[in-house]
C-alpha atoms as a PDB file:
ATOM      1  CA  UNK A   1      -4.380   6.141 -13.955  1.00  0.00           C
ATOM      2  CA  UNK A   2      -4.514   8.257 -11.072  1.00  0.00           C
ATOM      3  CA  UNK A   3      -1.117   7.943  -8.573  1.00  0.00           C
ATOM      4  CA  UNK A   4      -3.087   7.266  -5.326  1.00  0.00           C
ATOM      5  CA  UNK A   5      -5.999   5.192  -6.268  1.00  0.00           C
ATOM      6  CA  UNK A   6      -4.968   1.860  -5.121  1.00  0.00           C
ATOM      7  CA  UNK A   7      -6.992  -1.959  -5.013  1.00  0.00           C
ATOM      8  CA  UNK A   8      -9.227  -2.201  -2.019  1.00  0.00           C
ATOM      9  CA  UNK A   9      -8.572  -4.844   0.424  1.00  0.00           C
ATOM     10  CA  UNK A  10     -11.394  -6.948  -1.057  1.00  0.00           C
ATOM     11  CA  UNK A  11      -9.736  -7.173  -4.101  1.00  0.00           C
ATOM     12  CA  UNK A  12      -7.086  -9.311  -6.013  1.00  0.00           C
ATOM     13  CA  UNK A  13      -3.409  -7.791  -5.906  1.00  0.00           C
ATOM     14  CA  UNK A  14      -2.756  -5.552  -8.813  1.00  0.00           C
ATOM     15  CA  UNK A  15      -0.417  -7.747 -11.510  1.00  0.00           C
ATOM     16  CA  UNK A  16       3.372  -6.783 -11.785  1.00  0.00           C
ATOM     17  CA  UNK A  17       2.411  -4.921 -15.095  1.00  0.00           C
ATOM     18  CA  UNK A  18       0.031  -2.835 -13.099  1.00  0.00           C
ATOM     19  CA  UNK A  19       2.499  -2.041  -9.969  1.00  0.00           C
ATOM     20  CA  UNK A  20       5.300  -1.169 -12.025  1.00  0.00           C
ATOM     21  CA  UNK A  21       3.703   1.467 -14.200  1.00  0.00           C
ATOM     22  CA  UNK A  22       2.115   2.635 -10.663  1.00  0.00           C
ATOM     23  CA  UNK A  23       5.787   2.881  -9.764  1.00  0.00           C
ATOM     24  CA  UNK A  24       6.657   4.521 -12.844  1.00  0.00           C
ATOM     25  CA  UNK A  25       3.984   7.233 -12.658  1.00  0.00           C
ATOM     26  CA  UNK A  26       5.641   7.539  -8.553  1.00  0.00           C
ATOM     27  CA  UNK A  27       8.853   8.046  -9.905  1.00  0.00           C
ATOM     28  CA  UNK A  28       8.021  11.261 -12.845  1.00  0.00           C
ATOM     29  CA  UNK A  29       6.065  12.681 -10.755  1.00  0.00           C
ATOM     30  CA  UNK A  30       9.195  12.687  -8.094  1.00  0.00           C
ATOM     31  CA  UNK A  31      11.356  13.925 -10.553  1.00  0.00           C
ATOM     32  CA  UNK A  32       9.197  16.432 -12.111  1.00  0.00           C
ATOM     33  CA  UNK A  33       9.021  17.892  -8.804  1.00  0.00           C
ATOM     34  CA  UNK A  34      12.401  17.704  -8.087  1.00  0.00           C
ATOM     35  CA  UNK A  35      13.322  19.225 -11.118  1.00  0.00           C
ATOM     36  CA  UNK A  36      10.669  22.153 -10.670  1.00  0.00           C
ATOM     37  CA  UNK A  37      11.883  22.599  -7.278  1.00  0.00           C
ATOM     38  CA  UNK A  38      16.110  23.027  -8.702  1.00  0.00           C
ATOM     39  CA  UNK A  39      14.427  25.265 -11.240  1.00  0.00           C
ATOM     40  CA  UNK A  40      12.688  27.346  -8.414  1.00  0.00           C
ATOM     41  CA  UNK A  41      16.169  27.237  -6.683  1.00  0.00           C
ATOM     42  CA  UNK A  42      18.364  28.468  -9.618  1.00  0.00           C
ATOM     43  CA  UNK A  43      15.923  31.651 -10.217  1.00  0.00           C
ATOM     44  CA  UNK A  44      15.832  32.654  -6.217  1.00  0.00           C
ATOM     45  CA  UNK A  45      19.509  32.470  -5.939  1.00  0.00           C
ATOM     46  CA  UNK A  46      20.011  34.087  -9.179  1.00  0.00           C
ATOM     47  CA  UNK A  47      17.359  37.048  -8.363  1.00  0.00           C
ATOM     48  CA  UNK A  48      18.554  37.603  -4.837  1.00  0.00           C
ATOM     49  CA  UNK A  49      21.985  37.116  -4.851  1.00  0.00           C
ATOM     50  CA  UNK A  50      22.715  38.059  -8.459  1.00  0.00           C
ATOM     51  CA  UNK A  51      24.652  35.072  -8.809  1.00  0.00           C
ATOM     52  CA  UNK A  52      25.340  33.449 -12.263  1.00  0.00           C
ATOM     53  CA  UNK A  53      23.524  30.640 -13.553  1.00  0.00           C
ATOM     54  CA  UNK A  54      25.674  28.455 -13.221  1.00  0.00           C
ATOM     55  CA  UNK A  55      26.487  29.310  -9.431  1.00  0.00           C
ATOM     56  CA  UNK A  56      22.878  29.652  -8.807  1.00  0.00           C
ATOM     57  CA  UNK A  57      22.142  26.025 -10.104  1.00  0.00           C
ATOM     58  CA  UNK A  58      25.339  25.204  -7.828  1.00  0.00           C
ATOM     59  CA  UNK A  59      23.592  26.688  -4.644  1.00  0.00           C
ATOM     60  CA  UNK A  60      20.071  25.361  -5.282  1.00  0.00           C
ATOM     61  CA  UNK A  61      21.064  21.822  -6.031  1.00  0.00           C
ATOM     62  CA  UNK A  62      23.496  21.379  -3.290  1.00  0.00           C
ATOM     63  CA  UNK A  63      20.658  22.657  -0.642  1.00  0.00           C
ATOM     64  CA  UNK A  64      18.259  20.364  -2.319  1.00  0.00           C
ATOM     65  CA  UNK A  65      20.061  17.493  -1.932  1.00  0.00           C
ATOM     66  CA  UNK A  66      21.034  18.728   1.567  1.00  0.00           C
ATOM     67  CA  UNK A  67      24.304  19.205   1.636  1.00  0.00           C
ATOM     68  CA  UNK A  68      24.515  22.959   2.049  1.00  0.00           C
ATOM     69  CA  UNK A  69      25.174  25.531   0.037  1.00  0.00           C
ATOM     70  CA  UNK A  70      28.138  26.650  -1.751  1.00  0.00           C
ATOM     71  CA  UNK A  71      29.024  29.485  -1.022  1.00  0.00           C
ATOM     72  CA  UNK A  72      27.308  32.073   2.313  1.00  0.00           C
ATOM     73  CA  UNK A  73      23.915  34.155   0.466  1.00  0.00           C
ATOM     74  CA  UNK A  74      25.375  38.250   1.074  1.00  0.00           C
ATOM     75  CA  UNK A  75      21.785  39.951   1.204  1.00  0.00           C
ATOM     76  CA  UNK A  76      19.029  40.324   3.103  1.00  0.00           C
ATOM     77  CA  UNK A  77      16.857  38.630   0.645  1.00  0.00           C
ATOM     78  CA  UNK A  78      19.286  35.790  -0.112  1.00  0.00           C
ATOM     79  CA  UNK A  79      19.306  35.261   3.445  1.00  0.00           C
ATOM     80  CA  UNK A  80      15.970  35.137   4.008  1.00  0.00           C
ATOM     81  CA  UNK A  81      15.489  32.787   0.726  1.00  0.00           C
ATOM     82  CA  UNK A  82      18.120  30.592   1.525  1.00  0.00           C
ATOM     83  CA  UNK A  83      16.299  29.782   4.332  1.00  0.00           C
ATOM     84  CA  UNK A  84      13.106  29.037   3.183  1.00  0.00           C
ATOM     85  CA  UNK A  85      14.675  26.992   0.467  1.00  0.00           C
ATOM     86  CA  UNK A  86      16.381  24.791   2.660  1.00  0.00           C
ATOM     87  CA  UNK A  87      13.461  23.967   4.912  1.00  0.00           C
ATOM     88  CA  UNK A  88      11.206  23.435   1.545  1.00  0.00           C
ATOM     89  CA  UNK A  89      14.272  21.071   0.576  1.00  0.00           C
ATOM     90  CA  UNK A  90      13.767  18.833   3.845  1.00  0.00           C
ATOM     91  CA  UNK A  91      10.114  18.573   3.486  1.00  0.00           C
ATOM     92  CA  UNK A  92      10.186  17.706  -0.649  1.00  0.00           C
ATOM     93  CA  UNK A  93      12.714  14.436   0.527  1.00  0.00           C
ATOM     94  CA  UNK A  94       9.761  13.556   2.999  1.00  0.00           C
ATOM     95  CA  UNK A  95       7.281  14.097   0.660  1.00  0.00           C
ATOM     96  CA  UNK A  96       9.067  12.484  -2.137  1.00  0.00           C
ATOM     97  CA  UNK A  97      10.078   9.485  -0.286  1.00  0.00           C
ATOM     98  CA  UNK A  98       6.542   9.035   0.798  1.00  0.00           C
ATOM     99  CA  UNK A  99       5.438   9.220  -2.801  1.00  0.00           C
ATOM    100  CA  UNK A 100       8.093   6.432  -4.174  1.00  0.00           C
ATOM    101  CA  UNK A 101       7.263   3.972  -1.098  1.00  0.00           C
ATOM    102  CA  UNK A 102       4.003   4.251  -1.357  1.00  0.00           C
ATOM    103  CA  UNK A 103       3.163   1.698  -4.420  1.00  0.00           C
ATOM    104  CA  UNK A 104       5.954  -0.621  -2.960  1.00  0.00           C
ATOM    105  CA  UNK A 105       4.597  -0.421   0.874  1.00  0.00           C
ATOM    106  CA  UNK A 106       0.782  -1.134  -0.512  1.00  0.00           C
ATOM    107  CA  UNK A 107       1.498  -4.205  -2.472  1.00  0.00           C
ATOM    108  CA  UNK A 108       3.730  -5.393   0.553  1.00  0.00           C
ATOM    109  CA  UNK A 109       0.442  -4.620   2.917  1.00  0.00           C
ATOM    110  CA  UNK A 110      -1.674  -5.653   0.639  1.00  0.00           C
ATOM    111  CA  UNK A 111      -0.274  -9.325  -0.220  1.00  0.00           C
ATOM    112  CA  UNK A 112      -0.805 -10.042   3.954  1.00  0.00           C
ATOM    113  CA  UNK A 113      -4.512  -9.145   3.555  1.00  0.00           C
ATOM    114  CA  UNK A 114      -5.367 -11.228   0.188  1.00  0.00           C
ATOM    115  CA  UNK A 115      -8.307 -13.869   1.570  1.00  0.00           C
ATOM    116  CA  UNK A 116      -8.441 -17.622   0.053  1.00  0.00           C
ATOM    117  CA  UNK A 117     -11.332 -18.804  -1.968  1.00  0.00           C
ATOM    118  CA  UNK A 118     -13.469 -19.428   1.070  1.00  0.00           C
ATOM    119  CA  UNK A 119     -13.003 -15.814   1.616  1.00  0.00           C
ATOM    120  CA  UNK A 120     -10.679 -16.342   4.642  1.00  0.00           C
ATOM    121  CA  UNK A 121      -8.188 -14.346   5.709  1.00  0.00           C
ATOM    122  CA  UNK A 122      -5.330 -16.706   5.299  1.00  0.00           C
ATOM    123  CA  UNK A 123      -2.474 -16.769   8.390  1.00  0.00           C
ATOM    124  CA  UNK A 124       1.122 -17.438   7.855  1.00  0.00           C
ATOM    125  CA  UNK A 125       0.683 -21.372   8.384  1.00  0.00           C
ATOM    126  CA  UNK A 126      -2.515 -21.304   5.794  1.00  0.00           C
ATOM    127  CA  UNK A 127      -0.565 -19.134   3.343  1.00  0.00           C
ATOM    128  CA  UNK A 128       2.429 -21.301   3.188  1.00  0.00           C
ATOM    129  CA  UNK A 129       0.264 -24.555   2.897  1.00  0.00           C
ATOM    130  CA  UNK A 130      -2.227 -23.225  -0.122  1.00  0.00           C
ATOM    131  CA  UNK A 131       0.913 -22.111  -1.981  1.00  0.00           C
ATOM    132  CA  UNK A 132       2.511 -25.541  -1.754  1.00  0.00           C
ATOM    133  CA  UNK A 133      -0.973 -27.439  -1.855  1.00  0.00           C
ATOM    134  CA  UNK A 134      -0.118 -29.181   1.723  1.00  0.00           C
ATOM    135  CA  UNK A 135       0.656 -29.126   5.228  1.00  0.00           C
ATOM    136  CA  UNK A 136       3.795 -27.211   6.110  1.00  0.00           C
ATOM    137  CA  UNK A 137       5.900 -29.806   8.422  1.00  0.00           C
ATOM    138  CA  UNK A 138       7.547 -28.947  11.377  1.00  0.00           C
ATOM    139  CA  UNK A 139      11.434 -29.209  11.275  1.00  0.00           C
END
């Protein structure tokens, strides 16, 4: 199952089982990614600032989740890595959030365009009624 191959508008809404293995798949590859990304962290702080593991894995996963970092980087390098890091951070929560919505946003979409058997787009007044099997009344 590929992550962004989603029903055309011509064809039925995906069933619940469907979506929420879609949304599964959404979700490891968002934390695969964020894990990768506190892994990438963790090294940079430890090779440029010679911090411990521990502290480096402090650093990297407080500028990840954007709160800042722990403690000011000393060196040049640090510097110039805790930099990158942090703009890298702001565009994986973009990216990431894009990814998880995604799924959730196209079945959302998707349910507005689904067409009745005449192959009619239905409205909001022709929805309601050929879920109930009636007119919708007026209150």
């Amino acid at each position: 199952m590929r992550l962004t191959r989603f029903e055309h508008v011509s064809q039925p809404i995906a069933p619940r089982g469907v979506f929420l293995r879609r949304w599964a798949m959404s979700l490891a590859l968002v934390m695969a990614l964020a894990g990768a990304s506190l892994l990438i962290g963790v090294i940079g702080y430890h090779y440029f600032e010679g911090r411990e593991w521990l502290d480096a894995f402090d650093d990297a996963a407080m500028i990840l989740s954007g709160m800042g970092p722990l403690t000011d980087p000393k060196t040049g390098g640090g510097k110039l890595f805790a930099g990158i890091y942090a703009l890298y951070s702001g565009l994986l929560l973009i990216v990431t959030t894009g990814i998880l919505l995604a799924p959730l946003l196209h079945r959302i979409l998707h349910h507005f365009h689904v067409p009745d058997e005449d192959g009619q787009q239905l409205s909001p007044s022709r929805r309601k009624r050929s879920a109930t099997g009636r007119r919708p009344t007026s209150k």
